[in-house]
C-alpha atoms as a PDB file:
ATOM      1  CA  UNK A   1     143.346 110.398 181.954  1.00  0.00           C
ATOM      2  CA  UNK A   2     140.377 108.118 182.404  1.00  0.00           C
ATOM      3  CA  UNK A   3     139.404 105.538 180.393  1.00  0.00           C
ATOM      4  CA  UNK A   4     136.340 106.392 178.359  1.00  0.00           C
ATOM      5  CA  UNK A   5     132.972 105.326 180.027  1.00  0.00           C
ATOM      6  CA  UNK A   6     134.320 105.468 183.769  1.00  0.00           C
ATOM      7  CA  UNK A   7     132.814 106.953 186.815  1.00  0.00           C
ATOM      8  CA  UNK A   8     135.501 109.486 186.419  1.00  0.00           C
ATOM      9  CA  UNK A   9     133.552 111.235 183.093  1.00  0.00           C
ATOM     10  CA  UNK A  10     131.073 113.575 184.234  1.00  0.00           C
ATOM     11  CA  UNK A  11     127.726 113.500 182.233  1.00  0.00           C
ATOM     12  CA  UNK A  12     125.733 117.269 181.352  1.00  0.00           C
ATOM     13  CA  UNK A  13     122.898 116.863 184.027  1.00  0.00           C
ATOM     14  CA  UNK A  14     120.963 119.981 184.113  1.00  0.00           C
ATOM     15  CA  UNK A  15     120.936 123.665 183.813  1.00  0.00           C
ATOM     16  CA  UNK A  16     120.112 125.846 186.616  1.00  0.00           C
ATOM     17  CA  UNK A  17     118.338 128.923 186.874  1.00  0.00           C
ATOM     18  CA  UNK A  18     118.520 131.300 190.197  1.00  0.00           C
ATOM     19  CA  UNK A  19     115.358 132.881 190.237  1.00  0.00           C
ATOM     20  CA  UNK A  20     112.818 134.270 192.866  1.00  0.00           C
ATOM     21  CA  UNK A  21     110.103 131.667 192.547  1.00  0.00           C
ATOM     22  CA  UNK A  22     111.118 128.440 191.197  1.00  0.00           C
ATOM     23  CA  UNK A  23     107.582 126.884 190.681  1.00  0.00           C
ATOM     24  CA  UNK A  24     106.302 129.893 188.439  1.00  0.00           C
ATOM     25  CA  UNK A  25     109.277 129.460 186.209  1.00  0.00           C
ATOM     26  CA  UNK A  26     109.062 126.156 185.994  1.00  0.00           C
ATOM     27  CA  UNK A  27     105.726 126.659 184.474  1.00  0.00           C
ATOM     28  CA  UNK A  28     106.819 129.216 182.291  1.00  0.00           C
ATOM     29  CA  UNK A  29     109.371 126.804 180.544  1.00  0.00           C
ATOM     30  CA  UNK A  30     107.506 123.700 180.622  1.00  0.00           C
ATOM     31  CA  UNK A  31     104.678 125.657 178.898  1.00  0.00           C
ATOM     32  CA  UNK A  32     107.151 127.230 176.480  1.00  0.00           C
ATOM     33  CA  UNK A  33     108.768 123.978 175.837  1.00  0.00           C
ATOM     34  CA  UNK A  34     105.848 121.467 175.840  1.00  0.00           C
ATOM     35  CA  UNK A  35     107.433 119.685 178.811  1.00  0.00           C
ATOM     36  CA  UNK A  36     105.519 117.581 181.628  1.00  0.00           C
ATOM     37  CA  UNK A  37     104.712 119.612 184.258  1.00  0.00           C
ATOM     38  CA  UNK A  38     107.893 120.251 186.935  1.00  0.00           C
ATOM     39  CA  UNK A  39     108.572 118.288 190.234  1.00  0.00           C
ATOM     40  CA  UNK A  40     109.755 120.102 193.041  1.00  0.00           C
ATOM     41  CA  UNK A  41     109.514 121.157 196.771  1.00  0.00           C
ATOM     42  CA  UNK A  42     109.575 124.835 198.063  1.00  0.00           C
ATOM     43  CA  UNK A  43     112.945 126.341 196.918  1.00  0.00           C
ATOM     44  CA  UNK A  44     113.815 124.128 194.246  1.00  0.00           C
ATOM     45  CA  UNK A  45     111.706 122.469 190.976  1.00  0.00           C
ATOM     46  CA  UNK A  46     113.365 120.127 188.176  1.00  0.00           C
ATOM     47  CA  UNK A  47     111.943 119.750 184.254  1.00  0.00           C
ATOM     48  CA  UNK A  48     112.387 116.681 182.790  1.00  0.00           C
ATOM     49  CA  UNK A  49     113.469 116.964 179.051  1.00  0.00           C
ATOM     50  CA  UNK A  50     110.644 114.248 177.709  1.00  0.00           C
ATOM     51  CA  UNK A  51     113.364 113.326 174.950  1.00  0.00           C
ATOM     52  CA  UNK A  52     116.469 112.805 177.597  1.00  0.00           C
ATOM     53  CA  UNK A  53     118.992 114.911 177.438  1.00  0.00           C
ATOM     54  CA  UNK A  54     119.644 118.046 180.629  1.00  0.00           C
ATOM     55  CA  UNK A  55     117.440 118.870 182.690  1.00  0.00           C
ATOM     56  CA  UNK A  56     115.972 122.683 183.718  1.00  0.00           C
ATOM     57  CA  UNK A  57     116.127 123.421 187.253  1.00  0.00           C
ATOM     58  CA  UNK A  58     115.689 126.080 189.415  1.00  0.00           C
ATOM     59  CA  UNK A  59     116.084 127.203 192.951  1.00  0.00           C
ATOM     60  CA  UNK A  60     115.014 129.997 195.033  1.00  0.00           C
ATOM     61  CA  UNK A  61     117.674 132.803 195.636  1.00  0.00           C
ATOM     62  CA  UNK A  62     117.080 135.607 197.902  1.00  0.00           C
ATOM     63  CA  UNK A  63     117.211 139.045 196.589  1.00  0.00           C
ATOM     64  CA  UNK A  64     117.280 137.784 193.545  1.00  0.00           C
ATOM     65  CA  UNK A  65     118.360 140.899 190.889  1.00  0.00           C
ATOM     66  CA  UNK A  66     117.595 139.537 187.240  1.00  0.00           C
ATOM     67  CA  UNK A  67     120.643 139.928 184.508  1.00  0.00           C
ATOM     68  CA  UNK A  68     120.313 143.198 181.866  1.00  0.00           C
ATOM     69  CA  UNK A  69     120.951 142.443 178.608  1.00  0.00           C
ATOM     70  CA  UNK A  70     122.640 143.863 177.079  1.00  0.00           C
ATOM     71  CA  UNK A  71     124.914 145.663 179.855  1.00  0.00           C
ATOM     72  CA  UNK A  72     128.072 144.980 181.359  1.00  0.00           C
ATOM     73  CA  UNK A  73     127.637 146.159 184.624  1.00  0.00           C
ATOM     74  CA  UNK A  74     125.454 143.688 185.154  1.00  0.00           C
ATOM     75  CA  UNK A  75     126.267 141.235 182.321  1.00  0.00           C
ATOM     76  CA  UNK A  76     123.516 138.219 181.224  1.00  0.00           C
ATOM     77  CA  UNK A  77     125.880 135.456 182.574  1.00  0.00           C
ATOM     78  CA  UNK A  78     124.613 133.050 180.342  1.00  0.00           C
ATOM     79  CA  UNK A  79     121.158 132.916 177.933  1.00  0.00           C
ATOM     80  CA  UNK A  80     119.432 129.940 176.797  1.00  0.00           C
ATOM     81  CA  UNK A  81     119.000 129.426 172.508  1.00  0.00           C
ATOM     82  CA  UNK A  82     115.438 127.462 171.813  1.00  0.00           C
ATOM     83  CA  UNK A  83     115.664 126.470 168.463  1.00  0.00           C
ATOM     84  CA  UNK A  84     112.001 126.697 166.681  1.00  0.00           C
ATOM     85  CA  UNK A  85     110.859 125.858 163.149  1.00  0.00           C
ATOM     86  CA  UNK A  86     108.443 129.157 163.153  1.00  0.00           C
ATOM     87  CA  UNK A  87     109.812 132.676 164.472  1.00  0.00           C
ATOM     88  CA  UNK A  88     106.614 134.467 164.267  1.00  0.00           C
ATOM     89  CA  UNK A  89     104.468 131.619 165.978  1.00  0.00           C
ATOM     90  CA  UNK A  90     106.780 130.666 168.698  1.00  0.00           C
ATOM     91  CA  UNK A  91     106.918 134.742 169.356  1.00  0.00           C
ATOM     92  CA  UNK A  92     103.058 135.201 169.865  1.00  0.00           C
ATOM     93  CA  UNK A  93     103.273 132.014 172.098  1.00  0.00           C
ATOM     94  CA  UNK A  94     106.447 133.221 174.153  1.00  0.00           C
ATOM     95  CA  UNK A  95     104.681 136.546 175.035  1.00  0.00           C
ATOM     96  CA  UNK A  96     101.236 134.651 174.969  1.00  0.00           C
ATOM     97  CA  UNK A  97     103.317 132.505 178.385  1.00  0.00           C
ATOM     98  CA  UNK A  98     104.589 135.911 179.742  1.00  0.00           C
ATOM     99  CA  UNK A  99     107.787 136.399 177.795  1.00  0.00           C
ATOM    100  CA  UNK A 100     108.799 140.073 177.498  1.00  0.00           C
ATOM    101  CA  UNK A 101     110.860 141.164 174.233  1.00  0.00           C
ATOM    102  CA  UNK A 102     114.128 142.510 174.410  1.00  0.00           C
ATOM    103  CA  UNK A 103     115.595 142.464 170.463  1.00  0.00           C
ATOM    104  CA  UNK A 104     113.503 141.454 167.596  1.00  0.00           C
ATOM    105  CA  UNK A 105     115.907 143.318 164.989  1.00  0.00           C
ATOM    106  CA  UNK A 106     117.913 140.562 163.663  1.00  0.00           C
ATOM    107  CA  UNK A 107     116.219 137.995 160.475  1.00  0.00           C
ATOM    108  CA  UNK A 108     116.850 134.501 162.725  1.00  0.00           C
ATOM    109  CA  UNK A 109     116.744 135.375 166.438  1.00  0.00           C
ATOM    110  CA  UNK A 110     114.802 136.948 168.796  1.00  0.00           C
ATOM    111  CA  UNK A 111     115.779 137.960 172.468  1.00  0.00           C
ATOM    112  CA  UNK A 112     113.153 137.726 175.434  1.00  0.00           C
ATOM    113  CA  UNK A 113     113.216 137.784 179.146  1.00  0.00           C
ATOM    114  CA  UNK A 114     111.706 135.112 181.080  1.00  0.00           C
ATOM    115  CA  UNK A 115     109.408 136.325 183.727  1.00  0.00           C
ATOM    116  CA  UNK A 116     112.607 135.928 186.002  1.00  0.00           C
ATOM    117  CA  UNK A 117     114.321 138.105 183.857  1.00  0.00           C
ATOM    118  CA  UNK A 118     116.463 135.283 182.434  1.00  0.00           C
ATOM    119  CA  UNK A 119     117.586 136.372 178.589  1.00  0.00           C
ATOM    120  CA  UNK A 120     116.810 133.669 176.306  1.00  0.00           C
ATOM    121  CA  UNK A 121     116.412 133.733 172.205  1.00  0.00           C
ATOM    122  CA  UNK A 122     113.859 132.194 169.829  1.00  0.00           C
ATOM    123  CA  UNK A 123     116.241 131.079 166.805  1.00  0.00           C
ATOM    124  CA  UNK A 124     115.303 129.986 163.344  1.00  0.00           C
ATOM    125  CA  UNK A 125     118.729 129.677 162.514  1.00  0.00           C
END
Protein backbone atom coordinates (compact mmCIF):
# COMPACT_ATOMS: atom_id res chain seq x y z
CA UNK A 1 0.00 0.00 0.00
CA UNK A 2 0.96 3.55 -0.84
CA UNK A 3 1.79 6.05 1.33
CA UNK A 4 -0.96 8.63 1.64
CA UNK A 5 -0.57 11.67 -0.78
CA UNK A 6 1.50 9.71 -3.55
CA UNK A 7 1.13 9.63 -7.24
CA UNK A 8 -0.12 6.18 -6.64
CA UNK A 9 -3.77 7.63 -5.05
CA UNK A 10 -6.06 8.34 -7.72
CA UNK A 11 -8.14 11.61 -7.26
CA UNK A 12 -12.33 11.60 -8.44
CA UNK A 13 -11.83 13.66 -11.73
CA UNK A 14 -15.04 13.73 -13.52
CA UNK A 15 -18.17 11.99 -14.41
CA UNK A 16 -18.97 11.04 -17.84
CA UNK A 17 -22.01 10.97 -19.70
CA UNK A 18 -22.36 8.97 -23.25
CA UNK A 19 -24.79 10.85 -25.00
CA UNK A 20 -25.66 11.78 -28.70
CA UNK A 21 -24.69 15.42 -28.67
CA UNK A 22 -22.31 16.44 -26.11
CA UNK A 23 -22.58 20.30 -26.55
CA UNK A 24 -26.51 20.34 -26.03
CA UNK A 25 -26.08 18.49 -22.81
CA UNK A 26 -23.57 20.35 -21.68
CA UNK A 27 -25.90 23.23 -21.81
CA UNK A 28 -28.56 21.48 -20.28
CA UNK A 29 -26.46 20.87 -17.03
CA UNK A 30 -24.59 23.96 -16.86
CA UNK A 31 -28.00 25.73 -17.07
CA UNK A 32 -29.46 23.35 -14.50
CA UNK A 33 -26.52 23.72 -12.30
CA UNK A 34 -25.56 27.43 -12.66
CA UNK A 35 -22.18 26.38 -14.08
CA UNK A 36 -19.90 28.47 -16.61
CA UNK A 37 -20.65 27.62 -19.84
CA UNK A 38 -18.78 24.08 -21.13
CA UNK A 39 -15.44 23.81 -23.12
CA UNK A 40 -15.21 21.35 -25.66
CA UNK A 41 -14.46 20.28 -29.32
CA UNK A 42 -16.84 18.14 -31.55
CA UNK A 43 -17.34 14.78 -29.72
CA UNK A 44 -16.44 15.68 -26.38
CA UNK A 45 -17.35 18.94 -23.84
CA UNK A 46 -16.11 19.26 -20.04
CA UNK A 47 -18.10 21.44 -17.07
CA UNK A 48 -16.11 22.88 -14.68
CA UNK A 49 -17.64 22.58 -11.10
CA UNK A 50 -17.08 26.58 -10.19
CA UNK A 51 -16.59 25.29 -6.46
CA UNK A 52 -13.82 22.40 -7.39
CA UNK A 53 -14.67 19.25 -6.92
CA UNK A 54 -15.53 16.51 -10.41
CA UNK A 55 -16.08 17.55 -13.31
CA UNK A 56 -19.24 16.69 -15.95
CA UNK A 57 -18.18 15.48 -19.19
CA UNK A 58 -19.52 14.10 -22.06
CA UNK A 59 -18.69 12.50 -25.32
CA UNK A 60 -20.40 11.60 -28.41
CA UNK A 61 -21.43 7.84 -28.77
CA UNK A 62 -22.90 6.50 -31.83
CA UNK A 63 -26.23 4.95 -31.71
CA UNK A 64 -26.57 6.13 -28.65
CA UNK A 65 -29.90 4.21 -26.88
CA UNK A 66 -30.73 6.26 -23.59
CA UNK A 67 -31.17 4.04 -20.16
CA UNK A 68 -35.14 3.23 -19.00
CA UNK A 69 -35.77 3.72 -15.69
CA UNK A 70 -36.99 1.90 -14.15
CA UNK A 71 -36.36 -1.47 -16.23
CA UNK A 72 -33.96 -4.11 -16.10
CA UNK A 73 -33.60 -4.98 -19.47
CA UNK A 74 -32.15 -2.02 -20.01
CA UNK A 75 -31.15 -0.92 -16.48
CA UNK A 76 -30.21 3.12 -15.66
CA UNK A 77 -26.49 2.22 -15.06
CA UNK A 78 -26.01 4.93 -12.87
CA UNK A 79 -28.27 8.40 -12.08
CA UNK A 80 -27.00 11.56 -10.84
CA UNK A 81 -28.69 13.05 -7.13
CA UNK A 82 -28.72 17.17 -7.30
CA UNK A 83 -29.35 18.14 -4.00
CA UNK A 84 -31.69 21.49 -3.94
CA UNK A 85 -33.03 23.58 -1.06
CA UNK A 86 -36.60 23.98 -3.02
CA UNK A 87 -38.35 20.82 -4.72
CA UNK A 88 -41.08 22.67 -6.34
CA UNK A 89 -38.78 25.55 -7.78
CA UNK A 90 -35.92 23.52 -8.95
CA UNK A 91 -38.88 21.26 -10.72
CA UNK A 92 -40.44 24.19 -12.80
CA UNK A 93 -36.76 25.14 -13.67
CA UNK A 94 -35.64 21.44 -14.60
CA UNK A 95 -38.59 21.11 -17.08
CA UNK A 96 -38.35 24.97 -17.77
CA UNK A 97 -34.29 23.59 -19.27
CA UNK A 98 -35.97 20.56 -21.01
CA UNK A 99 -36.08 18.00 -18.23
CA UNK A 100 -38.82 15.39 -18.71
CA UNK A 101 -40.43 13.76 -15.41
CA UNK A 102 -40.24 10.30 -14.72
CA UNK A 103 -41.45 9.88 -10.71
CA UNK A 104 -42.70 12.72 -8.72
CA UNK A 105 -44.51 10.29 -6.10
CA UNK A 106 -42.14 10.23 -3.31
CA UNK A 107 -42.12 13.57 -0.41
CA UNK A 108 -38.04 14.32 -1.04
CA UNK A 109 -37.10 13.23 -4.57
CA UNK A 110 -38.02 13.61 -7.86
CA UNK A 111 -36.82 11.55 -10.98
CA UNK A 112 -36.25 13.29 -14.50
CA UNK A 113 -34.59 12.46 -17.72
CA UNK A 114 -32.10 14.67 -19.16
CA UNK A 115 -32.73 15.48 -22.72
CA UNK A 116 -30.20 12.51 -23.34
CA UNK A 117 -32.31 10.42 -21.48
CA UNK A 118 -29.87 10.29 -18.54
CA UNK A 119 -32.09 9.58 -15.10
CA UNK A 120 -31.22 12.03 -12.59
CA UNK A 121 -33.27 13.16 -9.20
CA UNK A 122 -34.04 16.56 -7.65
CA UNK A 123 -33.63 15.71 -3.76
CA UNK A 124 -34.66 17.74 -0.78
CA UNK A 125 -33.52 15.16 1.37
Amino acid sequence: MSAPGTTAVPTFGSVVLDCPDPAALAAFYAALLDWPAARGQEGWYTLTNPAGGPKLEFQRVADYRPPEWPSQTGPQQFHLDLTVPDLAAAHERAIRLGATVLDTEHKSFWVYADPAGHPFCLCAC
